[in-house]
N, C-alpha and C. Protein backbone atom coordinates (compact mmCIF):
# COMPACT_ATOMS: atom_id res chain seq x y z
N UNK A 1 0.85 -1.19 0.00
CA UNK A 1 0.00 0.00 0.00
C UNK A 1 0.89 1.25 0.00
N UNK A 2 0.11 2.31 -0.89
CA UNK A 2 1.38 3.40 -0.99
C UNK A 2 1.02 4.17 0.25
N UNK A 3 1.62 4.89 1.15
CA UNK A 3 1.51 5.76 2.14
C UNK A 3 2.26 7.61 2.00
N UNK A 4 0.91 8.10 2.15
CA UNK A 4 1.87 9.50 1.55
C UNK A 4 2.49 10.41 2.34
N UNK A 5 3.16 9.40 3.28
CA UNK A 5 3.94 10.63 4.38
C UNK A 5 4.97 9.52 5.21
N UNK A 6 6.42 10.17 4.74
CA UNK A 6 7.68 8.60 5.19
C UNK A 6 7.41 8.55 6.90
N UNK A 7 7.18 9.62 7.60
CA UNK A 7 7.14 9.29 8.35
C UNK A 7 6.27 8.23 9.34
N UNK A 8 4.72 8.14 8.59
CA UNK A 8 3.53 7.77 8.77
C UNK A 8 4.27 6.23 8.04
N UNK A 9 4.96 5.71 7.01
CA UNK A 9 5.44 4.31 6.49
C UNK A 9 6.11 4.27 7.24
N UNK A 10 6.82 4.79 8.18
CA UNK A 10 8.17 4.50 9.10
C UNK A 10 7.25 3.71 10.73
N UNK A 11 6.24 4.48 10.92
CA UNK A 11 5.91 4.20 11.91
C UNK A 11 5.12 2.88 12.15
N UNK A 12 4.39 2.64 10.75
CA UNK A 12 3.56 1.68 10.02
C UNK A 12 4.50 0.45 10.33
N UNK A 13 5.35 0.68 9.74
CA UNK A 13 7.09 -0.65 9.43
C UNK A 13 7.10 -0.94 10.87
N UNK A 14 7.32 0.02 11.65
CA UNK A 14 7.60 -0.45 13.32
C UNK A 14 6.27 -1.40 13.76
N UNK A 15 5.62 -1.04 13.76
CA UNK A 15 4.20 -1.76 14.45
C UNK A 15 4.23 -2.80 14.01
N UNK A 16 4.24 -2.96 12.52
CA UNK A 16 4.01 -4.34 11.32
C UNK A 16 5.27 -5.33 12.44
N UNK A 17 6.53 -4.77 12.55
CA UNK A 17 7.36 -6.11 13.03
C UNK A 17 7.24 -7.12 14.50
N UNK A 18 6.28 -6.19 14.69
CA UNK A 18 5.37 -6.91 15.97
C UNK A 18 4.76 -8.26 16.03
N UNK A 19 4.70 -8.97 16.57
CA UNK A 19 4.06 -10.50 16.18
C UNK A 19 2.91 -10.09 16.29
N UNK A 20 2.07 -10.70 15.10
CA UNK A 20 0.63 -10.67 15.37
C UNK A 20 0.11 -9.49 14.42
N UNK A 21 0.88 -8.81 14.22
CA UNK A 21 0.13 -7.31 13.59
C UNK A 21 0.53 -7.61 12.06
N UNK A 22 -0.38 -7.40 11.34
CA UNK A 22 -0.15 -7.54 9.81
C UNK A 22 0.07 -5.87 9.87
N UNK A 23 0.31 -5.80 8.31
CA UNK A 23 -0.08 -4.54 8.15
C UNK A 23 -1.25 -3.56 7.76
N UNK A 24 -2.20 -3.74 7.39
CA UNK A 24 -3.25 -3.01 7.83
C UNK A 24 -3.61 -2.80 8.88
N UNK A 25 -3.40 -3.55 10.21
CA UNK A 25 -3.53 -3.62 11.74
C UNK A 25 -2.79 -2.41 11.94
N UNK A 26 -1.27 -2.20 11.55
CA UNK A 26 0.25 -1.36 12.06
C UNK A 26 -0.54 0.04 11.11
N UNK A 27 -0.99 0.13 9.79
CA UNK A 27 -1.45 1.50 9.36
C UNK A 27 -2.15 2.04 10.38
N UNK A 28 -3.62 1.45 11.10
CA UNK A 28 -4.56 1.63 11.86
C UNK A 28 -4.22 2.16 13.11
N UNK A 29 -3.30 1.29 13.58
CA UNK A 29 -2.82 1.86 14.97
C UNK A 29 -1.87 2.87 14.47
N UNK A 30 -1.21 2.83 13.77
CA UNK A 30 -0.03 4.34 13.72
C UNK A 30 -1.11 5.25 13.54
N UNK A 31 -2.12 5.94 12.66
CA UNK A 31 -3.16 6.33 12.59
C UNK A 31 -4.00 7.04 13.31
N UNK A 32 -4.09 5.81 14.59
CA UNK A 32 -4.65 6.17 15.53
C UNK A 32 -3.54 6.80 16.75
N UNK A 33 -2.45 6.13 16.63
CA UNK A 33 -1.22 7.14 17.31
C UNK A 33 -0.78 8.55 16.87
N UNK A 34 -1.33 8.59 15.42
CA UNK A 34 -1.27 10.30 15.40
C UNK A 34 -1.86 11.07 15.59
N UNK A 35 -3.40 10.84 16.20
CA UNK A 35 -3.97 11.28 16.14
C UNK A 35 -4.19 11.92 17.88
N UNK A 36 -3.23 10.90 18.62
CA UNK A 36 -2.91 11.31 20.26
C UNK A 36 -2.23 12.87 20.32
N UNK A 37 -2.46 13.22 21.62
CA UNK A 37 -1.63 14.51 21.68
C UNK A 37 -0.12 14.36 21.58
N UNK A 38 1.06 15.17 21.71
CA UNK A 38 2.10 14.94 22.03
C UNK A 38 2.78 14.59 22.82
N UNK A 39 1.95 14.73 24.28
CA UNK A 39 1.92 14.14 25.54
C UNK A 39 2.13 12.57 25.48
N UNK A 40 0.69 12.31 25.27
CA UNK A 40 0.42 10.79 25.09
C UNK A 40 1.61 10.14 24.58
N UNK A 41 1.79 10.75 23.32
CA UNK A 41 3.03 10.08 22.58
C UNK A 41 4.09 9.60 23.18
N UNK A 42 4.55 10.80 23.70
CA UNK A 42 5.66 10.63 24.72
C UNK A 42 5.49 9.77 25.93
N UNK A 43 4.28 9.97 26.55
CA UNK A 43 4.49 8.94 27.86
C UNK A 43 4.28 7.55 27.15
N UNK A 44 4.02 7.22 26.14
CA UNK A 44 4.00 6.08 25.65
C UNK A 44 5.09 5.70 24.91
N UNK A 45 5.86 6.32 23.92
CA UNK A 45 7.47 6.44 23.74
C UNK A 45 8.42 6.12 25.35
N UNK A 46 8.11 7.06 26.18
CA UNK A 46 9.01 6.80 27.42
C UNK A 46 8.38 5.60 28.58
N UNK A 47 7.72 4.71 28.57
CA UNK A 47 6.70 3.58 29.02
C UNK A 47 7.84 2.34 28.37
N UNK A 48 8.19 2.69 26.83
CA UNK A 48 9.18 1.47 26.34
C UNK A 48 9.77 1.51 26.52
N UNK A 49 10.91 3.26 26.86
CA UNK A 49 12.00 2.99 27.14
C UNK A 49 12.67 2.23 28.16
N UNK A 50 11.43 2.84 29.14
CA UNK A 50 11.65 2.38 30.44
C UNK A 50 11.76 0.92 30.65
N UNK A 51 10.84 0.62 30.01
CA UNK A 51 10.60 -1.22 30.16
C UNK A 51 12.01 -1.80 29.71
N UNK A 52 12.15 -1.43 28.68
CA UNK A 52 13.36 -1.72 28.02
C UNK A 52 14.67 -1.51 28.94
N UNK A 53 14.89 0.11 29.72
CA UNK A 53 16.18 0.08 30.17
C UNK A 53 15.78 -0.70 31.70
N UNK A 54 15.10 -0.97 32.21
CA UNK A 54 14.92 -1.09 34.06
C UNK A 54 14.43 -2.42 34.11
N UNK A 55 13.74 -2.98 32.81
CA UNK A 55 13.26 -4.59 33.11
C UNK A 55 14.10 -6.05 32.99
N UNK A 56 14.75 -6.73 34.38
CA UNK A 56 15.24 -7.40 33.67
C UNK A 56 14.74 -8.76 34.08
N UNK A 57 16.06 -9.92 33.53
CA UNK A 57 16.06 -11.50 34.21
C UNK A 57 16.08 -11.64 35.59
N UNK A 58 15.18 -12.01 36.27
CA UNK A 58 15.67 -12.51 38.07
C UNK A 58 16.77 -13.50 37.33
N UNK A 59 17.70 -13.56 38.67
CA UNK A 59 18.64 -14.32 38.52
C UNK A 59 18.54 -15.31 39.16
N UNK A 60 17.64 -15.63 39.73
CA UNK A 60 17.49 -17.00 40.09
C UNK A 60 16.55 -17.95 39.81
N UNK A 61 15.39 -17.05 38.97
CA UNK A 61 14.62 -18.51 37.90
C UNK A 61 14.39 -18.00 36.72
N UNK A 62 14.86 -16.77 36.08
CA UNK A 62 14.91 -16.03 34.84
C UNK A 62 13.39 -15.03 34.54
N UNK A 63 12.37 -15.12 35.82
CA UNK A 63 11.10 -14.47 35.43
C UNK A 63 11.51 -12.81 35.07
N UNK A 64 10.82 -12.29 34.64
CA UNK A 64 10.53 -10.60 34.56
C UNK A 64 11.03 -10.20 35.94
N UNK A 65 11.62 -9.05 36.06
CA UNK A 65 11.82 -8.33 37.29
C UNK A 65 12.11 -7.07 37.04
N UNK A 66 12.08 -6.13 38.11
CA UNK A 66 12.60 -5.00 37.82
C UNK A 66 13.52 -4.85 38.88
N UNK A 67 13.77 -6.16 39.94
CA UNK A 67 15.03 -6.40 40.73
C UNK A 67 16.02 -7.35 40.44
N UNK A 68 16.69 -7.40 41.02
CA UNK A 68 18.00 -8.89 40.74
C UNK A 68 17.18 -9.92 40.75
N UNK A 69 15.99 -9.92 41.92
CA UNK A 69 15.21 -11.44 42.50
C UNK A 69 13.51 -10.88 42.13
N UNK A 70 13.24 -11.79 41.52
CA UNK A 70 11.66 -11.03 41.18
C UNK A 70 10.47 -11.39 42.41
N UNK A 71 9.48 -10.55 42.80
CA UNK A 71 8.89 -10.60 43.44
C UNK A 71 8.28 -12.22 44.18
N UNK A 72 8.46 -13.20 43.20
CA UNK A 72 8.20 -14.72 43.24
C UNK A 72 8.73 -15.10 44.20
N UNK A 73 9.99 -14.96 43.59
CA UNK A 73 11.33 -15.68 44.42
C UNK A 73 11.95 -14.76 45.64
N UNK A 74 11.51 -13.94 45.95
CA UNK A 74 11.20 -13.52 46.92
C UNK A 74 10.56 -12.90 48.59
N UNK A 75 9.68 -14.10 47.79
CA UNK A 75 8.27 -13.69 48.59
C UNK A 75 8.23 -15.09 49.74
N UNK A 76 8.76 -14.67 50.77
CA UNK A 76 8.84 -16.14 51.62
C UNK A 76 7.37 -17.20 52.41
N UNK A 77 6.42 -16.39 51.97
CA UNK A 77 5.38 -17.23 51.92
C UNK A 77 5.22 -18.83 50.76
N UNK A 78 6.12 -18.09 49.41
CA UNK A 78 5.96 -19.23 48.38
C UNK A 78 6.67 -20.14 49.15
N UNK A 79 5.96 -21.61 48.55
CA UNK A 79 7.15 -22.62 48.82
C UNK A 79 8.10 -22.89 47.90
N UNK A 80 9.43 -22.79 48.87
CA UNK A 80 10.70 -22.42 48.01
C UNK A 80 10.96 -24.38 47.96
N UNK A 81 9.90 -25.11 48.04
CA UNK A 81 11.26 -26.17 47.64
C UNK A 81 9.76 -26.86 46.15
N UNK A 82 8.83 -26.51 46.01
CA UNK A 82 8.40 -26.72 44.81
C UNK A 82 8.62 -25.86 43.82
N UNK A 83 9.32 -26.32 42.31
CA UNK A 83 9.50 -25.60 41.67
C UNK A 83 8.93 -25.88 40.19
N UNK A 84 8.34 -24.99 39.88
CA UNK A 84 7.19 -25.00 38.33
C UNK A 84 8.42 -24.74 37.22
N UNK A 85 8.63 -25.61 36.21
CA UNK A 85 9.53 -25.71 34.84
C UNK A 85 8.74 -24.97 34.00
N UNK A 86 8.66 -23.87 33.43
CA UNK A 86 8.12 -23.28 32.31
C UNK A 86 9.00 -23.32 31.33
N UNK A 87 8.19 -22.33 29.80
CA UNK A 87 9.16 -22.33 28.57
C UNK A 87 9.37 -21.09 29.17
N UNK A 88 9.00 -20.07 29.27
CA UNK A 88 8.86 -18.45 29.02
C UNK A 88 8.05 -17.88 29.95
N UNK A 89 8.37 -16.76 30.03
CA UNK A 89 7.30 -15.92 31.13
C UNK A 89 5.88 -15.72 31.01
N UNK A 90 5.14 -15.71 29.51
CA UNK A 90 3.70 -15.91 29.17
C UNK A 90 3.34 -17.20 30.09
N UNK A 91 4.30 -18.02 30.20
CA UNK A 91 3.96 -19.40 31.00
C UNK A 91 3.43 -18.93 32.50
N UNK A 92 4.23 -18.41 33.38
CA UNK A 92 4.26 -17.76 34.54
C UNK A 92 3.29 -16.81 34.70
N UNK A 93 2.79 -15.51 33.66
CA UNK A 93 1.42 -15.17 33.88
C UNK A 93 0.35 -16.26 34.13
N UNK A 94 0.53 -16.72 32.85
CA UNK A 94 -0.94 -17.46 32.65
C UNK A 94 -1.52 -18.64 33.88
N UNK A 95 0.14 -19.27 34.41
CA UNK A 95 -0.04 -20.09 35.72
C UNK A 95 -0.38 -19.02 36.91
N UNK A 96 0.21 -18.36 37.36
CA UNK A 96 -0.59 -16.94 38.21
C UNK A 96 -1.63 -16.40 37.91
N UNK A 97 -2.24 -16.79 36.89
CA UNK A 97 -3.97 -15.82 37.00
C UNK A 97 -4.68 -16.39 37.47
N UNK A 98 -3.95 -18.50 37.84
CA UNK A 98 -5.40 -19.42 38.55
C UNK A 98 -5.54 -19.03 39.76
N UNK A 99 -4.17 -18.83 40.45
CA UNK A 99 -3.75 -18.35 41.69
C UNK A 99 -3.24 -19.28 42.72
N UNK A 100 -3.65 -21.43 41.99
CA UNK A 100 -3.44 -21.70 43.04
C UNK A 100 -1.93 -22.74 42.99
N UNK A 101 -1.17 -22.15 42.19
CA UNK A 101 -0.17 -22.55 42.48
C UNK A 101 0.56 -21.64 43.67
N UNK A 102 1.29 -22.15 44.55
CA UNK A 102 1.71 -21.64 45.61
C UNK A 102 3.34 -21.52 45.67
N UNK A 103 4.24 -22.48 44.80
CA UNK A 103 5.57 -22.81 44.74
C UNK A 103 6.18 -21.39 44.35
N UNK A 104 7.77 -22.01 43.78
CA UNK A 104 8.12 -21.13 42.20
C UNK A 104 8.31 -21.07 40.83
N UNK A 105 9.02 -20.52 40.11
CA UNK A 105 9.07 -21.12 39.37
C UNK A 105 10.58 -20.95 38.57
N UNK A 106 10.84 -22.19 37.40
CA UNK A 106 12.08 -21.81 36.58
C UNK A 106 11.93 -21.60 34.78
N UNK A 107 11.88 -20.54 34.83
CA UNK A 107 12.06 -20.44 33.30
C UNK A 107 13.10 -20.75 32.23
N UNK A 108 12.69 -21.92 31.20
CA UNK A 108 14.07 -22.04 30.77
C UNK A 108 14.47 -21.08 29.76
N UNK A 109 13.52 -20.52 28.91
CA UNK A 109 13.51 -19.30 27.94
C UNK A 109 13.58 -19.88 26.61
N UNK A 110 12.53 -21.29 26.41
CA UNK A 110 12.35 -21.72 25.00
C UNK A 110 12.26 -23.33 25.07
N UNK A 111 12.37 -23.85 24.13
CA UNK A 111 12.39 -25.52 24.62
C UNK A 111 13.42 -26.10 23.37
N UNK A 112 13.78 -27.26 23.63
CA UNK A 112 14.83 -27.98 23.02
C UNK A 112 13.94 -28.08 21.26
N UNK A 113 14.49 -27.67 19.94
CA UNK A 113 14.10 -28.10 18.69
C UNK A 113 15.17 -27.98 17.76
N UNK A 114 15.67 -28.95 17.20
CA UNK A 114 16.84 -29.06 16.71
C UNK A 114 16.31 -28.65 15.18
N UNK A 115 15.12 -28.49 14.58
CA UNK A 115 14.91 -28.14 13.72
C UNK A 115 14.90 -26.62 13.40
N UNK A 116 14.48 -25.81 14.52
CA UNK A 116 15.12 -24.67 15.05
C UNK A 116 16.22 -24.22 14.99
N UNK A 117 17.50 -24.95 15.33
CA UNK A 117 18.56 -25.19 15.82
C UNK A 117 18.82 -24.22 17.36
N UNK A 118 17.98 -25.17 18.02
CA UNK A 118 17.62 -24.73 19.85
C UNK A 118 17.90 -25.95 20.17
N UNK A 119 18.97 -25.84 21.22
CA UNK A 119 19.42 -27.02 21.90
C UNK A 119 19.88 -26.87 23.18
N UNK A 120 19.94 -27.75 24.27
CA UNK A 120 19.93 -27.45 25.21
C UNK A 120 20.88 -26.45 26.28
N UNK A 121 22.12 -26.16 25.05
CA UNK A 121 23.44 -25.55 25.76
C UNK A 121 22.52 -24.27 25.66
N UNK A 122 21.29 -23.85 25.04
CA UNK A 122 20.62 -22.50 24.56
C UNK A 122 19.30 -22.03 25.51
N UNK A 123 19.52 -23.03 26.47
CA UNK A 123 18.56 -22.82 27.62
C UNK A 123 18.63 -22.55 28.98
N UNK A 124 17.99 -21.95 29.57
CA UNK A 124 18.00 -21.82 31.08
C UNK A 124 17.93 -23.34 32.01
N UNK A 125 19.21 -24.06 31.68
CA UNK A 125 18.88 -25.85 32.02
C UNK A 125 19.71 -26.15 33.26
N UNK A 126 21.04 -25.30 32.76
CA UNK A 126 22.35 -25.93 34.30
C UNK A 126 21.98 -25.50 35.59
N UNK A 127 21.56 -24.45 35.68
CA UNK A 127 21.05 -23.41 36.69
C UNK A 127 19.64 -24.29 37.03
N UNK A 128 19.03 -24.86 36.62
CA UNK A 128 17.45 -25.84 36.85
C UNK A 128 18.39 -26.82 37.61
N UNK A 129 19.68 -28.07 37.13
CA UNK A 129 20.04 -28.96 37.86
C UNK A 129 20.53 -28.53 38.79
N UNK A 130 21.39 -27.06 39.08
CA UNK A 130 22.42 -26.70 40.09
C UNK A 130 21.13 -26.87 41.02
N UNK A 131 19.89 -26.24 40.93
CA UNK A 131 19.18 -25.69 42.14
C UNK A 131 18.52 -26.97 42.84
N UNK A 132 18.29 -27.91 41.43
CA UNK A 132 17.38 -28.95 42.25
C UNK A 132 18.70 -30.12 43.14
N UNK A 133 19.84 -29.73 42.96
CA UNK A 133 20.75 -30.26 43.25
C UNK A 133 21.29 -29.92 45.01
N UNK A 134 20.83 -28.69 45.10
CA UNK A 134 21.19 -27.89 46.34
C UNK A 134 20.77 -27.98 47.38
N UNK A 135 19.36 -29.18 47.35
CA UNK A 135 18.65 -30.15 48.83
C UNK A 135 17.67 -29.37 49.56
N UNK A 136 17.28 -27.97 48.75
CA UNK A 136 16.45 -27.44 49.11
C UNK A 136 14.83 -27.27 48.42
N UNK A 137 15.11 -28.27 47.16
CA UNK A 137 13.89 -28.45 46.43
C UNK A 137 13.53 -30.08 46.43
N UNK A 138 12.10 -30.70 46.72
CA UNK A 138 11.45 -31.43 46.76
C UNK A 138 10.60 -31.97 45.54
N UNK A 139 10.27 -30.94 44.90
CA UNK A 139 9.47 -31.19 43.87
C UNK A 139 10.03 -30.56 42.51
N UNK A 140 9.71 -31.27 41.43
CA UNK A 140 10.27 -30.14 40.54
C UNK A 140 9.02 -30.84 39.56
N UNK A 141 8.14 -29.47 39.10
CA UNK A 141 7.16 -30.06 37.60
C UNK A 141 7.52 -29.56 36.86
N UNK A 142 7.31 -30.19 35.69
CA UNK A 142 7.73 -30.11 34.43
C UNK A 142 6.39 -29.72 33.42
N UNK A 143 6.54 -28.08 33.48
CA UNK A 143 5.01 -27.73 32.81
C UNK A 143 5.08 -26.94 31.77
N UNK A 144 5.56 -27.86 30.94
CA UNK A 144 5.54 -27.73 29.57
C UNK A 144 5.02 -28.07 28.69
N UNK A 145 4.39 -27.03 27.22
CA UNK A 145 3.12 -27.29 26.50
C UNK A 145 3.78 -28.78 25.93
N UNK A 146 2.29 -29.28 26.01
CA UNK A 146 2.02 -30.95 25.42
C UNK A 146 2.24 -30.93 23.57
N UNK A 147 3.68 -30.36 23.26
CA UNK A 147 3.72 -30.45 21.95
C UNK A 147 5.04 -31.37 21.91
N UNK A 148 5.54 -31.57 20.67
CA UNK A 148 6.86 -32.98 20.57
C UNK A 148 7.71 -32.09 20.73
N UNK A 149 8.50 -30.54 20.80
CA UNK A 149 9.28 -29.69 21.42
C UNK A 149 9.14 -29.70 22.73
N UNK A 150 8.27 -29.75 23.62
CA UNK A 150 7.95 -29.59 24.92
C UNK A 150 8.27 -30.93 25.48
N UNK A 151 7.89 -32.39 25.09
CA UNK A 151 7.91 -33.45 25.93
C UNK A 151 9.21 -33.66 25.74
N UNK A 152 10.14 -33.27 24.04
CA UNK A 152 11.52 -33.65 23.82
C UNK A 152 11.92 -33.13 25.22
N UNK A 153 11.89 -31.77 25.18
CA UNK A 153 12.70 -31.04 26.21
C UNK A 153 12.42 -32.08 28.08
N UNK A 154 11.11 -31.89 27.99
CA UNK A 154 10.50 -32.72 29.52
C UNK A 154 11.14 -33.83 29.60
N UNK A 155 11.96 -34.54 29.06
CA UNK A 155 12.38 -35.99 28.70
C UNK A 155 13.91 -35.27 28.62
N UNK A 156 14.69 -34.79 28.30
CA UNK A 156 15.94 -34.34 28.35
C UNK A 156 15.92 -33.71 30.66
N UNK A 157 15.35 -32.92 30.50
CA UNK A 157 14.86 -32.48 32.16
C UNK A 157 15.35 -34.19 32.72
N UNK A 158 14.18 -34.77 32.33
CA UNK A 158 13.80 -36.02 33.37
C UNK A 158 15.26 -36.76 33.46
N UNK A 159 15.96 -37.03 31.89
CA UNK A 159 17.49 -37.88 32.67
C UNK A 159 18.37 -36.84 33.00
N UNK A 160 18.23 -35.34 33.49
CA UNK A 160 19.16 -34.74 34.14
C UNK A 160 19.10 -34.42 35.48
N UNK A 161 17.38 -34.86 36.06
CA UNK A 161 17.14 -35.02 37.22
C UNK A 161 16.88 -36.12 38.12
N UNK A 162 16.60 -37.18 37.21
CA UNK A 162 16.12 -38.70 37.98
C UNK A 162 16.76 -39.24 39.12
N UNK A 163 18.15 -38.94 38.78
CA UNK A 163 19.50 -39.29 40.15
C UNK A 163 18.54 -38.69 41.23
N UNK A 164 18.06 -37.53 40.95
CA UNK A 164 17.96 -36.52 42.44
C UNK A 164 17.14 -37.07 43.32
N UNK A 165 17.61 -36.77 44.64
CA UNK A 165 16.25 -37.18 45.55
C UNK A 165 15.21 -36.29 45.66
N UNK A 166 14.33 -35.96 44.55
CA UNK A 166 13.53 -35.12 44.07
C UNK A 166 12.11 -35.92 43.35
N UNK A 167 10.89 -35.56 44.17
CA UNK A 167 9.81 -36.11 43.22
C UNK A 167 10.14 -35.14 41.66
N UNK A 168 9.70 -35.82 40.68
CA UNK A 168 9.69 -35.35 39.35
C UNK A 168 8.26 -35.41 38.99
N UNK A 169 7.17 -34.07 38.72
CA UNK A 169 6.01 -34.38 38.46
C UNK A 169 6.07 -33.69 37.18
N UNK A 170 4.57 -33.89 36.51
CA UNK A 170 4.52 -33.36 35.46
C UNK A 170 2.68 -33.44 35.14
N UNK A 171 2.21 -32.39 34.26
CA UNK A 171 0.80 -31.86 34.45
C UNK A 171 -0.21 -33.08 33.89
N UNK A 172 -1.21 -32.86 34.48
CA UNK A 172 -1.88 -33.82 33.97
C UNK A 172 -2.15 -33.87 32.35
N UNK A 173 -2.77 -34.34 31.65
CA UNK A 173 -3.01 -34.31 30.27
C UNK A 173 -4.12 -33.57 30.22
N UNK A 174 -4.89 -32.83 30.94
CA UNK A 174 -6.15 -31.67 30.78
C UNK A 174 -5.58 -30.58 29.71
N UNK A 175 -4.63 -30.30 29.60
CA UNK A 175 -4.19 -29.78 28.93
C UNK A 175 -4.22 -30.45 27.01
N UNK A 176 -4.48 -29.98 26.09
CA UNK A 176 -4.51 -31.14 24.79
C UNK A 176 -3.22 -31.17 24.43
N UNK A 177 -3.08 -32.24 23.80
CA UNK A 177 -1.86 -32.35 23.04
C UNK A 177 -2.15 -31.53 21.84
N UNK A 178 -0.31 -30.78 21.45
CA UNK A 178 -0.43 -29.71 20.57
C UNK A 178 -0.91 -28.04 21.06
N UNK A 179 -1.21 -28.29 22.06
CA UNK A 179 -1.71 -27.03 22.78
C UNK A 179 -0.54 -26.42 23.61
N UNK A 180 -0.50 -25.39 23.37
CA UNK A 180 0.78 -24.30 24.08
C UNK A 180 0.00 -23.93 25.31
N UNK A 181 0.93 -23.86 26.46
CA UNK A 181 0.58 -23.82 27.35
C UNK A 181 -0.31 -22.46 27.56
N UNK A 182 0.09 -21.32 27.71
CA UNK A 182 -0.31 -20.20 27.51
C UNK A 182 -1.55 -19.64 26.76
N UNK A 183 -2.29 -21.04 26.31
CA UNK A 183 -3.27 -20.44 25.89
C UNK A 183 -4.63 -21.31 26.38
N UNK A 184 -4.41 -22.39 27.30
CA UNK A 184 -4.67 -23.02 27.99
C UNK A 184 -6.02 -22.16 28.91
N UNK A 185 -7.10 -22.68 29.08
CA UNK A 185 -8.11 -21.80 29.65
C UNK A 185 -7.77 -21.72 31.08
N UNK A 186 -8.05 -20.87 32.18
CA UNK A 186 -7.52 -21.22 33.64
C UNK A 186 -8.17 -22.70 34.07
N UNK A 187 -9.56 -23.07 34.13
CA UNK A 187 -9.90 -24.37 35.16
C UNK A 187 -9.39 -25.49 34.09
N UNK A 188 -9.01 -25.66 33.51
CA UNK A 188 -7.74 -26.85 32.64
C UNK A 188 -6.73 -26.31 33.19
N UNK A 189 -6.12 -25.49 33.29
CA UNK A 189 -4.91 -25.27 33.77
C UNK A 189 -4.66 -25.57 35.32
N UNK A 190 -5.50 -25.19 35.66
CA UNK A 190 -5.28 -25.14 37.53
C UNK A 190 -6.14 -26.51 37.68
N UNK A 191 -6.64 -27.44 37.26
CA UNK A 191 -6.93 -28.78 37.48
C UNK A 191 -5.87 -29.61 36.69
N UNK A 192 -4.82 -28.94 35.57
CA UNK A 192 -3.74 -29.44 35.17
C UNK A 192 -2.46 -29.97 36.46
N UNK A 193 -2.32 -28.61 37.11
CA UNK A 193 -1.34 -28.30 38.05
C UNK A 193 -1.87 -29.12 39.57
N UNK A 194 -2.93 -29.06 39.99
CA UNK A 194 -3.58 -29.74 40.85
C UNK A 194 -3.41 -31.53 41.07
N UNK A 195 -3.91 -31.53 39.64
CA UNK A 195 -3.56 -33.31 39.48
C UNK A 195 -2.61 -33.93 38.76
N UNK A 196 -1.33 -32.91 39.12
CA UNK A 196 -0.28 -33.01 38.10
C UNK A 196 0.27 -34.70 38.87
N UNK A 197 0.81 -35.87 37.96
CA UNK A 197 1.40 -36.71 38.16
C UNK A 197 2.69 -37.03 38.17
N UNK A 198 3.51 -38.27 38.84
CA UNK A 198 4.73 -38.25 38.50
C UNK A 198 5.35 -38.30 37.04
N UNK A 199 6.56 -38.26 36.65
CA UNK A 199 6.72 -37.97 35.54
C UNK A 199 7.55 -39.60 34.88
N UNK A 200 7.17 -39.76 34.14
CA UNK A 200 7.41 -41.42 34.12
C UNK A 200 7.66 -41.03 31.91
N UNK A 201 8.90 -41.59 32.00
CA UNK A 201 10.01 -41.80 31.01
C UNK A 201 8.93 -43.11 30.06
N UNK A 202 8.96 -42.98 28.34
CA UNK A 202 8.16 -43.24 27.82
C UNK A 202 9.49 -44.56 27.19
C-alpha cells in the first residue's frame, strides 16, 4: 500500500514487526497514534524505554523483574522447595492468574528443537540442575506445552534429574496435546497443576 507521508510508512514498518500485527492492523494503529496529543506520545514512547532500560532477568529462575530477585522468588510465603519448569514468562502469567499454584518457578527461555537449531546448551537448564541439586527443592514439575518440542525437552529435564532425591512431576493431560501452554483456559490449567502426576520416562 502506498503511504503518503515517510514518516507515517516508518511508523507503520515499526508496528508491522510486531508479532501478530499484519499490516493493515500497524497502518490503523499508527493512525490512531497520530492522532494522540504529544503528551500521550511521549508517555508512551518513554513507558518502552523504560521497560526496556529497568526490566530485567531474576537471577534466580529467569522471570521478569525490575530487581536482581523477582517478586516470586522472593516472597517467603511461596514454597521455596516446589519448583514449576516453564518455557517463558507468558507461562508464569498465565499459571498466576489461577492463583493456586503456591511454589516457584524456573524459566528455561524456549524448549529444546533441533529443527530450530535450539538445543539445550541454549537454555535456562544448568542453573534448573544446580538448584534442584542444592537439597532445598522437593518437587520439581515439568510444565511444559504438550507439543513434541515440549515433551523432547521434559524428557531431556527427566534424565538430568532422575539421580535426584527429588519427586519429578509433570501436568496432567487436561491440557490437549499440541496445545501451548499459555493459551490453555484457567480451570484446565489449575486442574492441570492440581492433578499433576509423577513424571514417568516413555
Amino acid at each position: 500500500m502506498k503511504i503518503s507521508s515517510i514518516h507515517l510508512e516508518r511508523a507503520t514498518e515499526q508496528l508491522n514487526s510486531l508479532p501478530g500485527i499484519g499490516k493493515r492492523t500497524a497502518l490503523r494503529l499508527a493512525l490512531h497514534l497520530l492522532n494522540r496529543s504529544e503528551q500521550e506520545i511521549q508517555d508512551f514512547a518513554q513507558a518502552l524505554v523504560e521497560m526496556k532500560q529497568h526490566t530485567h532477568k531474576c537471577r534466580s529462575c529467569g522471570n521478569i523483574s525490575d530487581e536482581e530477585t523477582c517478586v516470586i522468588c522472593s516472597d517467603p510465603k511461596r514454597d521455596h522447595g516446589t519448583v514449576c519448569v516453564v518455557e517463558d514468562i507468558r507461562d508464569v502469567l498465565a499459571i498466576e492468574g489461577i492463583q493456586s499454584f503456591k511454589g516457584i518457578y524456573h524459566v528455561l527461555g524456549g524448549l529444546i528443537s533441533p529443527m530450530e537449531g535450539v538445543g539445550p546448551g541454549d537454555l535456562n537448564i544448568m542453573s534448573l540442575v544446580e538448584k534442584a541439586a542444592s537439597g532445598k527443592v522437593t518437587e520439581i514439575i515439568l510444565a511444559l506445552s504438550p507439543t513434541m518440542e515440549g515433551d523432547t525437552t521434559s524428557f531431556y529435564l527427566y534424565k538430568k534429574l532422575k539421580d535426584l532425591p527429588i519427586l519429578i512431576t509433570t501436568l496432567s493431560r487436561g491440557v490437549s496435546v499440541g496445545t501451548e501452554l499459555q493459551y490453555a483456559d484457567e480451570m484446565t490449567l489449575s486442574r492441570s497443576i492440581v492433578n499433576r502426576q509423577e513424571y514417568k520416562s516413555q
